[in-house]
Each structure stands twice: as C-alpha cells, then as structure tokens.
Protein backbone atom coordinates (compact mmCIF):
# COMPACT_ATOMS: atom_id res chain seq x y z
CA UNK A 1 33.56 -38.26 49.88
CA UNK A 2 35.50 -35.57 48.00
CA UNK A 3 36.94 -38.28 46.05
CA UNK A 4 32.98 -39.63 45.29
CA UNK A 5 32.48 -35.93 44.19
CA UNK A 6 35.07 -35.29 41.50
CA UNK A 7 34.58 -38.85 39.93
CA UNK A 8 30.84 -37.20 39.67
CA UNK A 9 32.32 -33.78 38.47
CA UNK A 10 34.50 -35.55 35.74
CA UNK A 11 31.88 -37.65 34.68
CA UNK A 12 29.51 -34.86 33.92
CA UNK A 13 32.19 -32.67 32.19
CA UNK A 14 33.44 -35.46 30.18
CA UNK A 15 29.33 -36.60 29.50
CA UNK A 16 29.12 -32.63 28.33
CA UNK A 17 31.75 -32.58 26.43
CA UNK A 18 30.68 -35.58 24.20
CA UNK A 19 27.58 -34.77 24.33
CA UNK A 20 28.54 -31.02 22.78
CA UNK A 21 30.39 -32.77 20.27
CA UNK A 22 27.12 -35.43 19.07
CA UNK A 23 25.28 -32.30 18.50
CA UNK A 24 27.92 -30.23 16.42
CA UNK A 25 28.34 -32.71 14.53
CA UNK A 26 24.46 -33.24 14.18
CA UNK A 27 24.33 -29.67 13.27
CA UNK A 28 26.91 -29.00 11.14
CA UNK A 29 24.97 -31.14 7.79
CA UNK A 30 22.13 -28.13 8.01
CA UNK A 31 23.88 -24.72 9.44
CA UNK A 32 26.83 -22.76 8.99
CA UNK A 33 27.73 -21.36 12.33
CA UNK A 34 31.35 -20.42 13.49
CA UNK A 35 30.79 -20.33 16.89
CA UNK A 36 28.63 -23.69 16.60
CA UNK A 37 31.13 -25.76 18.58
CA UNK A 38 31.65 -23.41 21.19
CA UNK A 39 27.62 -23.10 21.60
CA UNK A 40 27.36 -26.78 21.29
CA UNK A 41 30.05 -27.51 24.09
CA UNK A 42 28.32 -24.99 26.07
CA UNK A 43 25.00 -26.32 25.51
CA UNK A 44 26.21 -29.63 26.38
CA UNK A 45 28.10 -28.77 29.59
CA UNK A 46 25.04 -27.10 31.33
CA UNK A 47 22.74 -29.99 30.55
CA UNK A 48 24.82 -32.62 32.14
CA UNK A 49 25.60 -30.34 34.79
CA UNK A 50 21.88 -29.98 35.86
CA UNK A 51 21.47 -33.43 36.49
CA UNK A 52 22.22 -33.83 39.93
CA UNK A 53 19.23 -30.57 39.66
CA UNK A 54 16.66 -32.89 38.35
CA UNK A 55 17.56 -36.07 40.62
CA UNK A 56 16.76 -33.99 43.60
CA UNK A 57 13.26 -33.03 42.03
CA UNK A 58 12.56 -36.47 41.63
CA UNK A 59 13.78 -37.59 44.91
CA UNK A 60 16.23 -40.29 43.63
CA UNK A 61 18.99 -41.71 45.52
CA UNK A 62 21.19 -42.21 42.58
CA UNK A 63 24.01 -40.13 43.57
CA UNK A 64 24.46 -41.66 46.92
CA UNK A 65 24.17 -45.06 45.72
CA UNK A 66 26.92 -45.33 43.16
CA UNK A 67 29.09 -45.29 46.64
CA UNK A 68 27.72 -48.70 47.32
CA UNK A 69 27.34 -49.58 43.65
CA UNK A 70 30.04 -48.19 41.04
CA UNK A 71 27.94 -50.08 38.48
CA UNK A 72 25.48 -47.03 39.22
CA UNK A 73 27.84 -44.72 37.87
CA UNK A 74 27.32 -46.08 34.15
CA UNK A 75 23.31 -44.95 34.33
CA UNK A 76 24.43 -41.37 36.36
CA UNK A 77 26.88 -41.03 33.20
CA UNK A 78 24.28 -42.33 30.78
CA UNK A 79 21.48 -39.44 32.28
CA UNK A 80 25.13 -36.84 32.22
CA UNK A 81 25.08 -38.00 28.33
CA UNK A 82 21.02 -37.63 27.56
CA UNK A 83 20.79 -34.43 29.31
CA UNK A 84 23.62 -32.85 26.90
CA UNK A 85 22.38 -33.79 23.83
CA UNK A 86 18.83 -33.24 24.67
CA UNK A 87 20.47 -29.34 25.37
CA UNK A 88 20.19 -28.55 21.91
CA UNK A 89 16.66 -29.72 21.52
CA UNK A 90 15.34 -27.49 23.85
CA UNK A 91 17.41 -24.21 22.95
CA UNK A 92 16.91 -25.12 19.07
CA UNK A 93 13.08 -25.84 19.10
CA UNK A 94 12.94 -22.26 21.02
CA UNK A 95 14.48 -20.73 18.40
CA UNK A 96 12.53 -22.70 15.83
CA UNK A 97 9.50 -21.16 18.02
CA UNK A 98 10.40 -17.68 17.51
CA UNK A 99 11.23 -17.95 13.89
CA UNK A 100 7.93 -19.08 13.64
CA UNK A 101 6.01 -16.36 15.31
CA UNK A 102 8.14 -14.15 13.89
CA UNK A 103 7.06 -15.36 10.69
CA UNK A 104 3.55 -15.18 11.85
CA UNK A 105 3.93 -11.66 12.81
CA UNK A 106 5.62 -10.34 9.75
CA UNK A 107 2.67 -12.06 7.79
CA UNK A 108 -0.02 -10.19 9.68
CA UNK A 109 1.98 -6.79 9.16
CA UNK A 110 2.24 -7.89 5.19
CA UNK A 111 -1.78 -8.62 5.57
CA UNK A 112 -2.25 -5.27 7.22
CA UNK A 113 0.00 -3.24 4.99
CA UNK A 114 -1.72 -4.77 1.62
CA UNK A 115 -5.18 -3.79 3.61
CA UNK A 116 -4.48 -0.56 4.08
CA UNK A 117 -3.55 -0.28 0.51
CA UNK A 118 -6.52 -1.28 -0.49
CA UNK A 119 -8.61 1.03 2.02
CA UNK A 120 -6.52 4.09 0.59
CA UNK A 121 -7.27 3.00 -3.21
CA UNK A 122 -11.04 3.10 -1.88
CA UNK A 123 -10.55 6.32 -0.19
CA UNK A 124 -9.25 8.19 -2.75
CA UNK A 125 -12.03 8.92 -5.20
CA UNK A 126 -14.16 10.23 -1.62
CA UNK A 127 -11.29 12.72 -0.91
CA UNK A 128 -11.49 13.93 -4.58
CA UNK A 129 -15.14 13.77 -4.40
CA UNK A 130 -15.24 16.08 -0.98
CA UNK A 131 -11.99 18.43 -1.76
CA UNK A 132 -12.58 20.78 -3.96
CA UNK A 133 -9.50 20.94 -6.44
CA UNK A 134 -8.11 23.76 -8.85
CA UNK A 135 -9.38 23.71 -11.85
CA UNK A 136 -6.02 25.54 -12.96
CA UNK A 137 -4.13 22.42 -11.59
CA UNK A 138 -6.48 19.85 -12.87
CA UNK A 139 -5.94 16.88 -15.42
CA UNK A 140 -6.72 18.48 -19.06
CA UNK A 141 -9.53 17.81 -21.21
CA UNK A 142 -9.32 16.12 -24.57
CA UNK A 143 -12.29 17.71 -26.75
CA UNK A 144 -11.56 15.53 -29.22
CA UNK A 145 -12.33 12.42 -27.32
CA UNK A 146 -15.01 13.99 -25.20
CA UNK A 147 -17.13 14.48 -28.59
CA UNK A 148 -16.80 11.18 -29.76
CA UNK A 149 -18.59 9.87 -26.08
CA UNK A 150 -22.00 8.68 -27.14
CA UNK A 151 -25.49 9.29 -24.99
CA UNK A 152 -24.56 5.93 -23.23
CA UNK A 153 -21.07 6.86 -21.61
CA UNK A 154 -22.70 10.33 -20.88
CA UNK A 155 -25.59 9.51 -19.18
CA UNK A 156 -23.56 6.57 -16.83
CA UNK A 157 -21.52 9.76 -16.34
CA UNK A 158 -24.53 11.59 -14.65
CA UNK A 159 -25.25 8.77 -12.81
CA UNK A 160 -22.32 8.72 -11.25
CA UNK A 161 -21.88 12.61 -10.44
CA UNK A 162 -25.32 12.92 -9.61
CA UNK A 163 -25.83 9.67 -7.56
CA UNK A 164 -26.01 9.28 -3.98
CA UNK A 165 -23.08 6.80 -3.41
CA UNK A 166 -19.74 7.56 -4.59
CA UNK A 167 -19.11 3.49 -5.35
CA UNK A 168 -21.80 2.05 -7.60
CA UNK A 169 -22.68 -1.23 -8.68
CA UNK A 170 -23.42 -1.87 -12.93
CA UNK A 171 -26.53 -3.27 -11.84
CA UNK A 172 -27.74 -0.19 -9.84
CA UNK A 173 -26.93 2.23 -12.58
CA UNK A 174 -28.82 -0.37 -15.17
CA UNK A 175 -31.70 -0.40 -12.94
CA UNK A 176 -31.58 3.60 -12.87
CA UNK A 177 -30.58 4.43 -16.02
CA UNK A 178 -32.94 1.62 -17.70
CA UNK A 179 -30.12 0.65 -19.78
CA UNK A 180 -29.09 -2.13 -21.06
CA UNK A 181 -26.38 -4.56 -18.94
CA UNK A 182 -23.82 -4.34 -22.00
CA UNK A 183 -24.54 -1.24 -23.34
CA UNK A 184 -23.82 0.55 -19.76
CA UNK A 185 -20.90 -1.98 -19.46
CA UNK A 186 -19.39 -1.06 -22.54
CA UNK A 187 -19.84 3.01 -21.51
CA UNK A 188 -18.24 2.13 -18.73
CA UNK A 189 -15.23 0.17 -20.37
CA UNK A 190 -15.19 3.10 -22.67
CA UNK A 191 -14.89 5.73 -19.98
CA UNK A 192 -12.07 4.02 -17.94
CA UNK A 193 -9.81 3.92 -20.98
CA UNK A 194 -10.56 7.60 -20.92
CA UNK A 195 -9.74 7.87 -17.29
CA UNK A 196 -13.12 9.67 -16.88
CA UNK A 197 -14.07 6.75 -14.05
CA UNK A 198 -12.63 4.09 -12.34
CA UNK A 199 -12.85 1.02 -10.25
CA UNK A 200 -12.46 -0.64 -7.26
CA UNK A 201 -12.27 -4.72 -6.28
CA UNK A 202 -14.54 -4.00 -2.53
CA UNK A 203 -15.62 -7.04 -0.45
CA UNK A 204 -18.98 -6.59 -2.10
CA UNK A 205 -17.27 -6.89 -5.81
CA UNK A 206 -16.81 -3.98 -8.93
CA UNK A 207 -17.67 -0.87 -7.96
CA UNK A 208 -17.63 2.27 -10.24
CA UNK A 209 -16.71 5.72 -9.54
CA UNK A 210 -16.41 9.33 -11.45
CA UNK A 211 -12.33 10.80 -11.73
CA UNK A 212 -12.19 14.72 -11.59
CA UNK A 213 -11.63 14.04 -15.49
CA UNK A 214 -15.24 12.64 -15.47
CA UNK A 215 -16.34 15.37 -13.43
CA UNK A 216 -15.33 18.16 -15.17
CA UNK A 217 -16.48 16.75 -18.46
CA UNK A 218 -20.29 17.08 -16.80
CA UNK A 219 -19.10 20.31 -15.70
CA UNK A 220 -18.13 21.73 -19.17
CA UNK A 221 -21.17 20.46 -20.27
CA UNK A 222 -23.56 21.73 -17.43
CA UNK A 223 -22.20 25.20 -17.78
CA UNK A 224 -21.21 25.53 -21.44
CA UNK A 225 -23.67 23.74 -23.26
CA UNK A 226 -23.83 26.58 -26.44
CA UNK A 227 -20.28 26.37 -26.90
CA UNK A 228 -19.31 24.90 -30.30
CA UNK A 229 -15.81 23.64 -28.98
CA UNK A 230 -17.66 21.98 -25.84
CA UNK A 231 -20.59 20.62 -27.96
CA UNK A 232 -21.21 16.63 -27.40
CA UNK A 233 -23.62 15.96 -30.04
C-alpha cells in the first residue's frame, strides 16, 4: 500500500513538473517574467496534485485500480499531465479577466472625467452669469473694436443679456431678432473672435452665450450712452 502511494506521489510530481515546464516554455514566446518558471512549476505541481481531488468528485475507482492494473497508471499519469498544463489556463484567463475589467473600468472613469469636463465648460458662463464680478478685476474693453460692432452683433448682444436662457440656439435669436440666418451668424462669428460670446457643443447642438466682455459692452452702453469715447454709432 505505501509502496502503491509513492509510485502515485512520484507520478504526480514528476506529471507537475513537466507539465510546469510545457507551459514556461509556452509562455516564454509572449512574456518576460523572471519568476515565470518558478510560477509555472508551481502552477503545474498543484494541478496534478488535485487530481486524486477531482477523482473522488466523480466517484472513479481509478486510483484503486491501477493495483490490479499497472496499465492504469499511464491514464492516472496522463490526467497528472492535463491537469498541470491546464493550471495555467485557468490562473492566466483570470488574469486576462481582470485586465479586462480593469480596462473596462478605467474607460468608464475616462468617460466620466471627459463628462464632467464638459458639464463644467457648460457651467461656467451660469456661474458668471449669477456671480456678480469686479468690475476693477474684469477683462478690459477695447473701444476701438467695440465701435467698429455693427447694429447686427449689437442687437444678438441684447438678445443674449436680455434673454431668458443663458444657452441659445441661432435659430431662436433669428426668430426673435427677425434677422436674417447669416447675418446673425456672422454677428455671432464676429463676436466670438472678440470674446464678447461663446459656445458650447450640448446634446441638443450649438448653443450661444454672452462673456462678462459681452456684458459689460451692453453695460457701457446702457449707462453711458452720451459719452463720445463709449459711442457705437
């Protein structure tokens, strides 16, 4: 019996072994890993030494009969052989597995993060819209420039002080204004070279908004309209 036992020991070790070895050298084409063989050997050695695990779960009688059969010992070493290089397809296609959702993951946070951006490029122009700035502190006005704006790029600037929505659409200032499509689209153009509005790419498409340039432009205007210096037309 003991003698029965440590043919079965030495057969699994030696199955392991071998089987460590098939996969090493398997692996060693696609990775560069300095303790590959040692992980491979390892691999290898507790895969052939489970199978005596898995004949007991499916209630075979190998082990007893290679005492009556020795010829049984070649399939108990050939099972010894499978399990250890199958070893590495299991640990491998679990790390493959993680990789992948890890992948996944970092893809979603990437998704997220470029999300986000866009929700705080949309957010800004509300935050300037509801914070009241310093006028001291705020971007400085080019009267040269502001006098050449025509009635065109100064009314779409009323439109979009004045308005009720902080985003609009070209079409809903045309339809307000009672401009025309290009002549509002070239104020606009006009206006965002100035940095006196700006835009935003929303899930509903372009969408235009006044900068606190714009704003106090209509300001100056609102307040100083005498002024020679501040004069549009």
């Amino acid at each position: 019996m003991l003698d029965h036992l440590l043919i079965l020991t030495a057969v699994m070790l030696v199955s392991g072994i071998l089987g460590g070895l098939v996969n090493y050298y398997q692996m060693l084409f696609t990775e560069e890993d300095p303790a590959g063989l040692a992980r491979c050997l390892i691999m290898g050695l507790c895969g052939a030494l489970m199978v005596p695990i898995f004949l007991k779960f499916t209630q075979s009688d190998l082990l007893i009969e290679i005492q009556g059969d020795p010829s049984r010992l070649l399939l108990f070493t050939g099972y010894c052989l499978m399990a250890a290089i199958a070893s590495r397809m299991f640990v491998f296609n679990a790390a493959r597995r993680q990789l992948r959702d890890a992948s996944i993951a970092r893809a979603r946070v990437e998704n997220l993060e470029q999300e986000l951006r866009a929700m705080q490029l949309e957010m800004m122009p509300l935050l300037e819209h509801e914070i009241e700035g310093d006028t001291e502190q705020g971007p400085s006005l080019d009267f040269n420039q502001i006098r050449k704006l025509d009635d065109n790029a100064l009314q779409v600037l009323n439109l979009l002080n004045n308005g009720d929505c902080v985003f609009r659409s070209l079409s809903g200032m045309v339809q307000d204004s009672g401009m025309e499509t290009n002549s509002a689209a070239r104020a606009l153009n006009s206006l965002l070279v100035l940095e006196m509005v700006g835009k935003i790419h929303s899930h509903l498409g372009i969408r235009w908004y006044i900068t606190d340039k714009g704003r106090q432009v209509v300001h100056r205007r609102s307040t100083s309209p005498g002024n020679a210096e501040l004069q549009l037309r």
